[in-house]
N, C-alpha and C. Protein backbone atom coordinates (compact mmCIF):
# COMPACT_ATOMS: atom_id res chain seq x y z
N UNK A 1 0.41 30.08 -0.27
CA UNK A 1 -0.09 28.76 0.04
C UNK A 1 0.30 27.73 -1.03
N UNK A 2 1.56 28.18 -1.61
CA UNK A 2 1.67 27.16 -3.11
C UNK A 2 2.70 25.81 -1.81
N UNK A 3 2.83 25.85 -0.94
CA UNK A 3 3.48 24.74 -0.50
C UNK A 3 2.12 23.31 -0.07
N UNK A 4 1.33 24.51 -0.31
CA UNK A 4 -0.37 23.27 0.33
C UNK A 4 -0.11 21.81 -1.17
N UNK A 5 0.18 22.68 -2.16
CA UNK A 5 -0.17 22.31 -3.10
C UNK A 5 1.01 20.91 -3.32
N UNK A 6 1.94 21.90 -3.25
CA UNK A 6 3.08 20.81 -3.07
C UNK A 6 3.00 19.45 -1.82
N UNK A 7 2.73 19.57 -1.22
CA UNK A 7 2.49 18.87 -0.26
C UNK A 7 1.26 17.69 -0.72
N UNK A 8 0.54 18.11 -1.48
CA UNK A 8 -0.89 17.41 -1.76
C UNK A 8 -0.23 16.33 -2.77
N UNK A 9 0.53 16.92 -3.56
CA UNK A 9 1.65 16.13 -4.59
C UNK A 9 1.98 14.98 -4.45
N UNK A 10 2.79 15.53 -2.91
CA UNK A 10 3.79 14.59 -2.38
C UNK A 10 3.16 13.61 -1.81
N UNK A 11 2.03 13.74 -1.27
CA UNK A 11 1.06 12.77 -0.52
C UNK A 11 0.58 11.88 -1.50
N UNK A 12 0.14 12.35 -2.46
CA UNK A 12 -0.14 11.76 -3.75
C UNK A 12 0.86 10.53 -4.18
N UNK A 13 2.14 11.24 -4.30
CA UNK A 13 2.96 10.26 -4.70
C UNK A 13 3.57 8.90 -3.73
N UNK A 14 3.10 9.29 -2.51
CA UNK A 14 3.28 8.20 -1.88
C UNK A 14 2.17 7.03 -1.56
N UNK A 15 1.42 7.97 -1.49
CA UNK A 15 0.45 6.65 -1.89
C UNK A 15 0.08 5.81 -3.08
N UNK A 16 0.55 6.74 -4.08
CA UNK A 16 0.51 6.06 -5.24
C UNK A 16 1.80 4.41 -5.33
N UNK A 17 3.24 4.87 -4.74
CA UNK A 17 4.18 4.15 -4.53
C UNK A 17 3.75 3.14 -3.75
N UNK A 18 3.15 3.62 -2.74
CA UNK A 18 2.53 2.40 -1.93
C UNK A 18 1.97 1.76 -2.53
N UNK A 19 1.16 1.71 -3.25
CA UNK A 19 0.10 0.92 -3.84
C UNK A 19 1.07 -0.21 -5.42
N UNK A 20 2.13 0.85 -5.52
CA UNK A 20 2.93 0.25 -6.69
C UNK A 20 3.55 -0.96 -5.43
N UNK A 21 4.46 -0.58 -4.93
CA UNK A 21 5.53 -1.69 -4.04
C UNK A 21 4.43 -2.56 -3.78
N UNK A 22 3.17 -2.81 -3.19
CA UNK A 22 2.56 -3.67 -2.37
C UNK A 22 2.12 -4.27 -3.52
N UNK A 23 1.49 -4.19 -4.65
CA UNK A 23 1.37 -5.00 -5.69
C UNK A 23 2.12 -5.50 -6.22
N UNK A 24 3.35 -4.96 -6.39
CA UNK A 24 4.43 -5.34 -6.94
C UNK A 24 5.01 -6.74 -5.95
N UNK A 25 5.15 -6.60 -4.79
CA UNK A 25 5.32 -8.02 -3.78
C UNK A 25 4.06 -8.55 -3.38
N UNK A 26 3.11 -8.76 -3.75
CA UNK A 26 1.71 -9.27 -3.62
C UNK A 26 1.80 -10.69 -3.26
N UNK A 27 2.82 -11.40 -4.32
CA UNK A 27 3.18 -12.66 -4.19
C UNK A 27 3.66 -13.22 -2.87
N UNK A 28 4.38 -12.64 -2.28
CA UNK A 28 5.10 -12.75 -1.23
C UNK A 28 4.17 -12.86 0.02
N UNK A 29 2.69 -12.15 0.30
CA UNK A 29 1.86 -11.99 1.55
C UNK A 29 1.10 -13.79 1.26
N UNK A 30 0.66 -13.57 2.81
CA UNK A 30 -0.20 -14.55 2.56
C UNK A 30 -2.04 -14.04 2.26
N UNK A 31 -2.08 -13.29 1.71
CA UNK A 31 -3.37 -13.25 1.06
C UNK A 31 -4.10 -13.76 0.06
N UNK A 32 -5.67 -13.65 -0.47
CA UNK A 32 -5.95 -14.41 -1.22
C UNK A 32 -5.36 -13.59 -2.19
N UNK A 33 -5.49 -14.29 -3.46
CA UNK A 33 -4.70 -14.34 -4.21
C UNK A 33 -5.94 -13.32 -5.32
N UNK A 34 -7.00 -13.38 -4.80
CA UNK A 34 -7.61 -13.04 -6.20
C UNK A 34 -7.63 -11.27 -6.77
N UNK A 35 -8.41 -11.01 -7.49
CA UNK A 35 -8.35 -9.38 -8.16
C UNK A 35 -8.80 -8.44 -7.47
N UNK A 36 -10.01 -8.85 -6.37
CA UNK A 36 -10.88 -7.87 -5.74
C UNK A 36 -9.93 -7.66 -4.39
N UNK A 37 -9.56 -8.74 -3.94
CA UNK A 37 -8.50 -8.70 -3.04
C UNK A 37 -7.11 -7.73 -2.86
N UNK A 38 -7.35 -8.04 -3.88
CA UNK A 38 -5.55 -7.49 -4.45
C UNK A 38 -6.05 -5.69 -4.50
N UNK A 39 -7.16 -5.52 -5.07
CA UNK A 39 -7.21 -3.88 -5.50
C UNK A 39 -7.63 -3.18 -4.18
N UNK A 40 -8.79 -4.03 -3.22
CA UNK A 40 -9.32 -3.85 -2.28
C UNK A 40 -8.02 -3.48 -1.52
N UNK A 41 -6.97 -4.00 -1.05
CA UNK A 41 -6.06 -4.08 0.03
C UNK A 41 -4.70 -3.06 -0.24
N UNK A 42 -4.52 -3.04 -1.85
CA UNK A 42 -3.61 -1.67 -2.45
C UNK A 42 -4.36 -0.52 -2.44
N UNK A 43 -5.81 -0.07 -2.22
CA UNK A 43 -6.74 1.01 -2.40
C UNK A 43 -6.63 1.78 -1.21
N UNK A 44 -6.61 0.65 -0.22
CA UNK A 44 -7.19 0.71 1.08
C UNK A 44 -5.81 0.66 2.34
N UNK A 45 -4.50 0.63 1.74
CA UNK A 45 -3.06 0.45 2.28
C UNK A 45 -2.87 1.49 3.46
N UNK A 46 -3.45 2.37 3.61
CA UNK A 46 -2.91 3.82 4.59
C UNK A 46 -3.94 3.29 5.83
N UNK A 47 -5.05 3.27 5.81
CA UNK A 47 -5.85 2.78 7.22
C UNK A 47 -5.28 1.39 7.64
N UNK A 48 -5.38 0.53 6.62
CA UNK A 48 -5.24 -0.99 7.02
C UNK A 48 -3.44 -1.06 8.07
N UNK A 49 -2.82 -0.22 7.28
CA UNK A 49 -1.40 0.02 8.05
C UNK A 49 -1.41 0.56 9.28
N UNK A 50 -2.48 0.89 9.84
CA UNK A 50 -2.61 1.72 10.51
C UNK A 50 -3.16 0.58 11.81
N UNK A 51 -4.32 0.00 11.31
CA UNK A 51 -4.99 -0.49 12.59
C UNK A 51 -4.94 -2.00 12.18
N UNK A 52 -4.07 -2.75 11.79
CA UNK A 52 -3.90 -4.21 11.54
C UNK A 52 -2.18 -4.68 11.65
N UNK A 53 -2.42 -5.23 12.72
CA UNK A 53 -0.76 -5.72 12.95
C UNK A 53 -0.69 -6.47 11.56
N UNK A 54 -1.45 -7.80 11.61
CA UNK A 54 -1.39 -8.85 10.45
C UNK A 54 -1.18 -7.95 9.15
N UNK A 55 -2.03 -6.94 8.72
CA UNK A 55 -1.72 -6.56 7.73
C UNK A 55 -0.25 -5.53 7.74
N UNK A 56 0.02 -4.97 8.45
CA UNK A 56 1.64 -4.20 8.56
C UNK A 56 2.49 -5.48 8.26
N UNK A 57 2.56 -7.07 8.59
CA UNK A 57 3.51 -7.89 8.74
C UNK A 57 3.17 -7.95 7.48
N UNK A 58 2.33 -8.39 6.63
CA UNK A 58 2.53 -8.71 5.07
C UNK A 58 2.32 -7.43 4.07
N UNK A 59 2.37 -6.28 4.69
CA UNK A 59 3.11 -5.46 3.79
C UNK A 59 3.97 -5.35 3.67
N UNK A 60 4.80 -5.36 5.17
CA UNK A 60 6.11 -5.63 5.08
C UNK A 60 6.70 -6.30 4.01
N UNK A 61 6.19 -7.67 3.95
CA UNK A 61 6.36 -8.85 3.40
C UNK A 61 6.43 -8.29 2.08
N UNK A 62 5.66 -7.73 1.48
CA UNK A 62 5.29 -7.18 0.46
C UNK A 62 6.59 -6.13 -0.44
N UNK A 63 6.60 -5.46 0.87
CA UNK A 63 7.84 -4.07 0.34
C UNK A 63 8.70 -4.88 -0.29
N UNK A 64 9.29 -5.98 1.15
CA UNK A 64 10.51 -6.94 1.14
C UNK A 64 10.98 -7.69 -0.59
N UNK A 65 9.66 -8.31 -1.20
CA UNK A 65 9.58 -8.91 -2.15
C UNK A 65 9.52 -7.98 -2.96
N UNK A 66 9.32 -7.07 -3.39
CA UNK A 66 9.01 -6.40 -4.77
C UNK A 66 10.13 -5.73 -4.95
C-alpha cells in the first residue's frame, strides 16, 4: 500500500501549487483585494472550482497572470 502514500503526496502537492499559482495571479481576478479574502479563496480553491463558474473564470484569470 506504499502507492496510497504516494498518491497522498501528490495530492498534496497539487494543492499546495494551486494555492501558490492563484496567489501568485491574485492581481489579475476581480476579487476583493483584501487578506481574509485572499487566504479564504487559496484555502478553499478545490470546492470553489468545482461549483462556481465565476470563480473557475478568475482562477483561470489567475493561473493566466502568475
Amino acid at each position: 500500500m506504499w502507492w496510497i502514500n504516494i498518491a497522498g503526496f501528490v495530492l498534496l502537492g497539487v494543492y499546495l501549487l494551486g494555492i501558490w499559482k492563484f496567489l501568485g495571479g491574485f492581481n489579475q481576478t476581480t476579487f476583493n483585494r483584501d487578506i481574509l479574502t485572499r487566504l479564504f479563496l487559496a484555502l478553499l480553491w478545490p470546492p470553489l472550482l468545482i461549483i462556481s463558474k465565476s470563480y473557475r473564470s478568475n482562477f483561470g484569470k489567475a493561473l493566466r497572470g502568475s
